[in-house]
N, C-alpha and C. Protein backbone atom coordinates (compact mmCIF):
# COMPACT_ATOMS: atom_id res chain seq x y z
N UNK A 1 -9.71 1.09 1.85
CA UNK A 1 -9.52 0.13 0.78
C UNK A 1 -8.04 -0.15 0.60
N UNK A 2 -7.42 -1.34 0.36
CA UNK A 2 -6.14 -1.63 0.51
C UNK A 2 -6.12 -3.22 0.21
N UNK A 3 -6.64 -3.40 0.32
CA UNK A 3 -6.28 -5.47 -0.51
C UNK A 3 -5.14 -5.51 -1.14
N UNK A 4 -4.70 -6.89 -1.51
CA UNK A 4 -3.70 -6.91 -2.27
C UNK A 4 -3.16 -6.33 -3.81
N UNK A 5 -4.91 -6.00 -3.58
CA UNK A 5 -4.79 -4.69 -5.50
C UNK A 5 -4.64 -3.26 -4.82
N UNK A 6 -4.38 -3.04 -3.87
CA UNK A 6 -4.73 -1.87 -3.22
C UNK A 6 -5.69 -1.20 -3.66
N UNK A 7 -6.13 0.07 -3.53
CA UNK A 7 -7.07 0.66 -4.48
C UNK A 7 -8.01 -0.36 -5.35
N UNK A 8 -7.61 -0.65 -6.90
CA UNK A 8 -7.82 -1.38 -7.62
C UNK A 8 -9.22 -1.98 -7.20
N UNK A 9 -10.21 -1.44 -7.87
CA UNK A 9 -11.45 -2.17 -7.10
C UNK A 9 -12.25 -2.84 -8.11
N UNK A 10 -12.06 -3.05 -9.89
CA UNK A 10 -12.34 -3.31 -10.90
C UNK A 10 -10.94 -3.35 -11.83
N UNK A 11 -11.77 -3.96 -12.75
CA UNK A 11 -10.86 -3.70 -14.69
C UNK A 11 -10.44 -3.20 -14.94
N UNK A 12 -11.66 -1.64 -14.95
CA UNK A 12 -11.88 -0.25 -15.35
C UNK A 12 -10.28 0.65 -13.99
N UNK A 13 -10.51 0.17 -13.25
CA UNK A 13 -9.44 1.06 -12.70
C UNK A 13 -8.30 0.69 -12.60
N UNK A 14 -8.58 -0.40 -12.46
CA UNK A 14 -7.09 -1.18 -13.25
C UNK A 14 -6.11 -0.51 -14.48
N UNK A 15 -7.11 -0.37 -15.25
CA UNK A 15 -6.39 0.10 -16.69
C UNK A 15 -6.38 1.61 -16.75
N UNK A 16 -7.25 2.30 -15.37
CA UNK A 16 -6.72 3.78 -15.21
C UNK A 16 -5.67 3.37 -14.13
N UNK A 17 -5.03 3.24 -13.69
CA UNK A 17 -3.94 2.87 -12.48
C UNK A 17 -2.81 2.64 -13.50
N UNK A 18 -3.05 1.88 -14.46
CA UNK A 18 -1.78 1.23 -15.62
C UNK A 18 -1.59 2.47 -16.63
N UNK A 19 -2.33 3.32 -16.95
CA UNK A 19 -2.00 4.79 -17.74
C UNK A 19 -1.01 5.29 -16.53
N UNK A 20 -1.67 5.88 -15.34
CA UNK A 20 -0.75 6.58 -14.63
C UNK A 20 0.40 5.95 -14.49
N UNK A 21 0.78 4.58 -14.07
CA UNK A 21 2.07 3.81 -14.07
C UNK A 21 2.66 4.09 -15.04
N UNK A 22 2.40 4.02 -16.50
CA UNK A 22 3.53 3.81 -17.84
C UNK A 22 3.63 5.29 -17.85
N UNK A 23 2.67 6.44 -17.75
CA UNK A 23 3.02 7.94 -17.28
C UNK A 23 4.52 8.36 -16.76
N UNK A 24 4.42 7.93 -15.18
CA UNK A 24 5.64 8.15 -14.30
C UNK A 24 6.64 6.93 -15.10
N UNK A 25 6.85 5.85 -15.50
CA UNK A 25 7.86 5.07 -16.23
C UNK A 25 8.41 5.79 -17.31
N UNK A 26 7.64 6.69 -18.20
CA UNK A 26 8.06 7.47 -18.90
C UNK A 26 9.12 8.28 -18.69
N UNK A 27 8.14 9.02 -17.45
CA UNK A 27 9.39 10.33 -16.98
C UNK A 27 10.71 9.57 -16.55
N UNK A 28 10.56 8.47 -15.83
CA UNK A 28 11.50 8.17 -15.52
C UNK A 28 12.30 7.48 -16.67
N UNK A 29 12.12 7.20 -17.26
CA UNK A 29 12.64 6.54 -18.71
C UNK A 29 13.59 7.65 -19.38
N UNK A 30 12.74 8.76 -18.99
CA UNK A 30 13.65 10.05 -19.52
C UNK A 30 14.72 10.71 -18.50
N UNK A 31 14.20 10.35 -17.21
CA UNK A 31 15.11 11.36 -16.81
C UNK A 31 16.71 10.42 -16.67
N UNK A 32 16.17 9.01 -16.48
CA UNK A 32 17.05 7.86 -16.25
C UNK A 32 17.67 7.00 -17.79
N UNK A 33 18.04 7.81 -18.92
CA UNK A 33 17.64 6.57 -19.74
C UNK A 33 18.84 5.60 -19.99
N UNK A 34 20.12 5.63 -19.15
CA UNK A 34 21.17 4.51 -19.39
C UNK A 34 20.45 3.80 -17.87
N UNK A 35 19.50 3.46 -17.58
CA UNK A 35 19.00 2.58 -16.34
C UNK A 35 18.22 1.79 -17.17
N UNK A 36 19.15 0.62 -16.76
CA UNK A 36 17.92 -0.60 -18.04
C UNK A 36 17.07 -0.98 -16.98
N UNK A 37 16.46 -0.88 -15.94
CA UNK A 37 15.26 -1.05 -14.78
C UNK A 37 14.34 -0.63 -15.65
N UNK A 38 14.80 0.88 -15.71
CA UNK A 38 13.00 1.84 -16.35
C UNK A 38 12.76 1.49 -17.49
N UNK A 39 14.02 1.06 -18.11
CA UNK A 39 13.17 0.83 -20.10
C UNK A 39 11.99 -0.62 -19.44
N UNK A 40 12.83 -1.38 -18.85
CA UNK A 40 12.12 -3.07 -18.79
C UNK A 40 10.83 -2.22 -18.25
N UNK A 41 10.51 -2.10 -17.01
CA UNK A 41 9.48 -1.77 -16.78
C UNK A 41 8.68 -0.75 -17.60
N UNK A 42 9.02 0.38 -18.08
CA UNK A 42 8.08 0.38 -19.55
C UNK A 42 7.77 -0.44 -20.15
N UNK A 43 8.07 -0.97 -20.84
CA UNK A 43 7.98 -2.33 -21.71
C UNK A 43 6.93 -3.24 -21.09
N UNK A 44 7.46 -3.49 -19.90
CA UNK A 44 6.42 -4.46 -19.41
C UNK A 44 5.12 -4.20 -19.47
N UNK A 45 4.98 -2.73 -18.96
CA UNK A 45 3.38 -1.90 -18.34
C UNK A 45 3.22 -1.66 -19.91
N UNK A 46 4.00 -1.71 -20.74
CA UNK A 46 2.93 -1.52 -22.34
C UNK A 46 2.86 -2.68 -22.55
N UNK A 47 3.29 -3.95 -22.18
CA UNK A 47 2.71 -5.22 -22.76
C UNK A 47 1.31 -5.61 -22.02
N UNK A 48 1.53 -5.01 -20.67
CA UNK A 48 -0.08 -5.53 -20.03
C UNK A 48 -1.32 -4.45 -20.43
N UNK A 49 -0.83 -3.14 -20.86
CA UNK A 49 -1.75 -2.12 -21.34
C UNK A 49 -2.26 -3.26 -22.76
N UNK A 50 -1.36 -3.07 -23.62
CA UNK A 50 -1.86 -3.89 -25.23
C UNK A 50 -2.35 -5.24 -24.76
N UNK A 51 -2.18 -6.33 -24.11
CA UNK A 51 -2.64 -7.16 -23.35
C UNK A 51 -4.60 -7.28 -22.72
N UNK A 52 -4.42 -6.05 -22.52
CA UNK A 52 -5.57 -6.29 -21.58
C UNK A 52 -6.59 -4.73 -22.14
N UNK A 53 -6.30 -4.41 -23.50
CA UNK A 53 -7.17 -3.51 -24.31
C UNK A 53 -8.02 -3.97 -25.01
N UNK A 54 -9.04 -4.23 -24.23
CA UNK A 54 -10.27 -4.72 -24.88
C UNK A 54 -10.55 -6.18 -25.12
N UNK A 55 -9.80 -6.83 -23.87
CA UNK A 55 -9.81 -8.18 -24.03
C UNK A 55 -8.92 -8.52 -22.62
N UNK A 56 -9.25 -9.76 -22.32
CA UNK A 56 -8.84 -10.73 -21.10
C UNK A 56 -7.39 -11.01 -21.84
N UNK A 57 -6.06 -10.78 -20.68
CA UNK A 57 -4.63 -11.32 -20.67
C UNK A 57 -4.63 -13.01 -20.91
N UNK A 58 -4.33 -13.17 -21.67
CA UNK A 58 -4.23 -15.05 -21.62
C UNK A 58 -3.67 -15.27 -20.15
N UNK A 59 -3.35 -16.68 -19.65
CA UNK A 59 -2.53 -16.82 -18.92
C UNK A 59 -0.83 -16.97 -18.59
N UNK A 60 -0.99 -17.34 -19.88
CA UNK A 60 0.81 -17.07 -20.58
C UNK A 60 0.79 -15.74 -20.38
N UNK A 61 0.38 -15.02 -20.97
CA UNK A 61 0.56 -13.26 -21.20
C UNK A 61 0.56 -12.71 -19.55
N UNK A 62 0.19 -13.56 -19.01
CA UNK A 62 0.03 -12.98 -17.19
C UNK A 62 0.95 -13.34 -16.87
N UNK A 63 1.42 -14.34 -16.71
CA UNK A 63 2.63 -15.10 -16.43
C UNK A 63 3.92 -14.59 -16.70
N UNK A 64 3.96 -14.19 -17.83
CA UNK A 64 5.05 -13.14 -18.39
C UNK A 64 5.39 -12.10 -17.97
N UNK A 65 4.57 -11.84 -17.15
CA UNK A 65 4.83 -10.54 -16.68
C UNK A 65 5.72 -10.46 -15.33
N UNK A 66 7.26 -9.74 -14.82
CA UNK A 66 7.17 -9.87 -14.00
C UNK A 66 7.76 -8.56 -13.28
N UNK A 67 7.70 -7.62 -13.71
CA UNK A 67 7.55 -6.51 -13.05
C UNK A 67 8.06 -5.97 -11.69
N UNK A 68 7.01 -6.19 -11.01
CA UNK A 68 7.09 -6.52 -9.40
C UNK A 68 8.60 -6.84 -8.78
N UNK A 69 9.19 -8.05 -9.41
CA UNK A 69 10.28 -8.18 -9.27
C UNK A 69 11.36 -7.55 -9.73
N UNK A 70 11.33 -7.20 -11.01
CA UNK A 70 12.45 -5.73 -11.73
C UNK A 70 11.90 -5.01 -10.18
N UNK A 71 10.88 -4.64 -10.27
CA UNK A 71 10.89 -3.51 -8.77
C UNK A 71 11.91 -3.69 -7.99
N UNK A 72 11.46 -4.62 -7.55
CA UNK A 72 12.21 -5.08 -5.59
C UNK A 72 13.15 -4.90 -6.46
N UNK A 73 14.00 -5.66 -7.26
CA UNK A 73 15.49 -6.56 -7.62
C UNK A 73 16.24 -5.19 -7.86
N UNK A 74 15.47 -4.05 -8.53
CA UNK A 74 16.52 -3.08 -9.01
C UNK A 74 16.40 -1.66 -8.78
N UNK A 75 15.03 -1.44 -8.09
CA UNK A 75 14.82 -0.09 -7.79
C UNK A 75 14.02 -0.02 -6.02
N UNK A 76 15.01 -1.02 -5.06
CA UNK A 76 14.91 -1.10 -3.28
C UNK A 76 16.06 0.13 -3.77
N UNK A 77 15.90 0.71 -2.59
CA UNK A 77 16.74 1.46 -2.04
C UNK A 77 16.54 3.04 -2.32
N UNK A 78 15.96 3.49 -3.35
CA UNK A 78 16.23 4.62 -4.43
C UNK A 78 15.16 5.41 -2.98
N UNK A 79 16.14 6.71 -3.56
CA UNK A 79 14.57 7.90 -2.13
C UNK A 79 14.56 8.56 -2.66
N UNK A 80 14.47 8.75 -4.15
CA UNK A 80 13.79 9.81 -4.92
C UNK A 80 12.10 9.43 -5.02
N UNK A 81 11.48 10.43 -4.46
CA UNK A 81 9.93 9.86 -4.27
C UNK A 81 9.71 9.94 -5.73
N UNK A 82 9.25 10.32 -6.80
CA UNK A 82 9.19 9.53 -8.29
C UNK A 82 9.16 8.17 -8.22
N UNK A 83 10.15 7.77 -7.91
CA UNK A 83 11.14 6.40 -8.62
C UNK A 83 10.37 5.06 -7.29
N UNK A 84 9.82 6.27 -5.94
CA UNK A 84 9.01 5.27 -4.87
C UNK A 84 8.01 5.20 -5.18
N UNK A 85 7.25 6.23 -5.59
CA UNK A 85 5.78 6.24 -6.13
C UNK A 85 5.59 5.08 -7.28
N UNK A 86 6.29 5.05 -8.45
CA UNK A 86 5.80 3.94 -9.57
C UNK A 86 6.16 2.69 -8.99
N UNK A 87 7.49 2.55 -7.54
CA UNK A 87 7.68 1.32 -7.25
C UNK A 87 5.88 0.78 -6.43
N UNK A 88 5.51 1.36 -5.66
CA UNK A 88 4.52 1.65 -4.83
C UNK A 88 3.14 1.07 -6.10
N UNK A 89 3.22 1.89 -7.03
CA UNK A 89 1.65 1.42 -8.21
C UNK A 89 2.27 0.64 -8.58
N UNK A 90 3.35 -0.17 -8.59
CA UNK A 90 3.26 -1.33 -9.33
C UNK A 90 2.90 -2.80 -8.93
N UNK A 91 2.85 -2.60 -7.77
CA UNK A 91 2.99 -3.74 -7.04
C UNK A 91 1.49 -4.44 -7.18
N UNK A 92 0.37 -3.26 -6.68
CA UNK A 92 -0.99 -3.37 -6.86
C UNK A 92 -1.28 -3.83 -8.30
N UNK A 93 -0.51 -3.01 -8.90
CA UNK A 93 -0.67 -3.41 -10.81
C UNK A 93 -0.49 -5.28 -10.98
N UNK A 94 0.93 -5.58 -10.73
CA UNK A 94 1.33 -6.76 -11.08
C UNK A 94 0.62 -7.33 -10.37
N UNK A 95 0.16 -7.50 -8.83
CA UNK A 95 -0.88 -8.89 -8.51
C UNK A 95 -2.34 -8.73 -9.06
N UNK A 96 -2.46 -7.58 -9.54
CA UNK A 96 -3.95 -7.48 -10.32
C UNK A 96 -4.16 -8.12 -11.70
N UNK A 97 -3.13 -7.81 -12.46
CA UNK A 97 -3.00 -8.38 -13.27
C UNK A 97 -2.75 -10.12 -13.36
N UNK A 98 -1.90 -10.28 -12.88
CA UNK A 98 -1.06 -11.85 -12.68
C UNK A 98 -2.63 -12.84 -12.16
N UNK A 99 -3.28 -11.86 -11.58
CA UNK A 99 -4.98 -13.09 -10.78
C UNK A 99 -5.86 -12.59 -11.97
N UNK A 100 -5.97 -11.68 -12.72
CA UNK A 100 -7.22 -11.05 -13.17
C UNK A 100 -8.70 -11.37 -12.73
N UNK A 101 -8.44 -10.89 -11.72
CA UNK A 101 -9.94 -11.39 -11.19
C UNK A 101 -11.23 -10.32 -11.95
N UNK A 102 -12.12 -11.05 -12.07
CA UNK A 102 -13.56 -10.33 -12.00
C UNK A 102 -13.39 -9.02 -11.39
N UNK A 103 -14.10 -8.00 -11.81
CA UNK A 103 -15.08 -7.00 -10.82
C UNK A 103 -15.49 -7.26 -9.71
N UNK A 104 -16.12 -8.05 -9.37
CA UNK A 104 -17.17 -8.52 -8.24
C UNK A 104 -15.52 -9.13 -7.18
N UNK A 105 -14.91 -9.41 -7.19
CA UNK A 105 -13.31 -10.46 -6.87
C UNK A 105 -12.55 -8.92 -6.44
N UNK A 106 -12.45 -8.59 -7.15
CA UNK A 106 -11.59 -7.21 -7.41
C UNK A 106 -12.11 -5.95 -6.33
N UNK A 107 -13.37 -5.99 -5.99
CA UNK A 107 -13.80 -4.94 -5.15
C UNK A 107 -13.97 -5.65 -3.81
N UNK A 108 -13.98 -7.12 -3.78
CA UNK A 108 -14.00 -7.48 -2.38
C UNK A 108 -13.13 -7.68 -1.81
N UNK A 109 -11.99 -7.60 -2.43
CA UNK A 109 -10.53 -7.35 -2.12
C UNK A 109 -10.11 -5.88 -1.78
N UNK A 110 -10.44 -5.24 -2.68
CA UNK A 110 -10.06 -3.93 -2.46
C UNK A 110 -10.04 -3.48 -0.88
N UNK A 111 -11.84 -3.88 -0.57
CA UNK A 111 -12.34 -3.60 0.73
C UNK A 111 -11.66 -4.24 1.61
N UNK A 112 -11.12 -5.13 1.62
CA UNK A 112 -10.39 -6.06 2.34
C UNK A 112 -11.27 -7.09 3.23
């Protein structure tokens, strides 16, 4: 399984994939905290958590989001595996989010 959500094969794991993400953003929030990369990306992964709790992201609210790019733009290069790992779940996160596809969309992707 690997699609462009990687993993990501539903909603439901979606929004377990987005706990573990704002998890490691945390630590890193702490261990990093004059790095304005990790605050934004906290921030972000709690706007799509409150976003998408118990309800569909508008499309503005998807749109807004851009994550993915804080990634590439400010945390290429880093080889502390931490700081590769949340770059790594985010990527799956932000195009999952940004399409919100269905369940049924979401697992036929997964499968590739």
């Amino acid at each position: 399984m690997s699609g462009e959500y990687g993993t990501i094969a539903s909603r439901a794991a979606f929004r377990e994939e987005l706990r573990r993400a704002i998890a490691m953003a945390s630590k890193l929030v702490a261990k990093y905290p004059a790095h304005p990369a990790f605050q934004v990306i906290g921030k972000q992964l709690d706007v799509m958590q409150k976003t998408t709790d118990g309800r569909d992201p508008s499309e503005d609210e998807r749109q807004s989001i851009d994550v993915g790019l804080v990634v590439v733009r400010e945390l290429e290069g880093w080889r502390e595996e931490d700081v590769f790992e949340l770059g790594q779940a985010i990527h799956p996160l932000a195009a999952f989010y940004e399409d919100w596809p269905t369940d049924e969309d979401a697992r036929r992707e997964a499968l590739g």
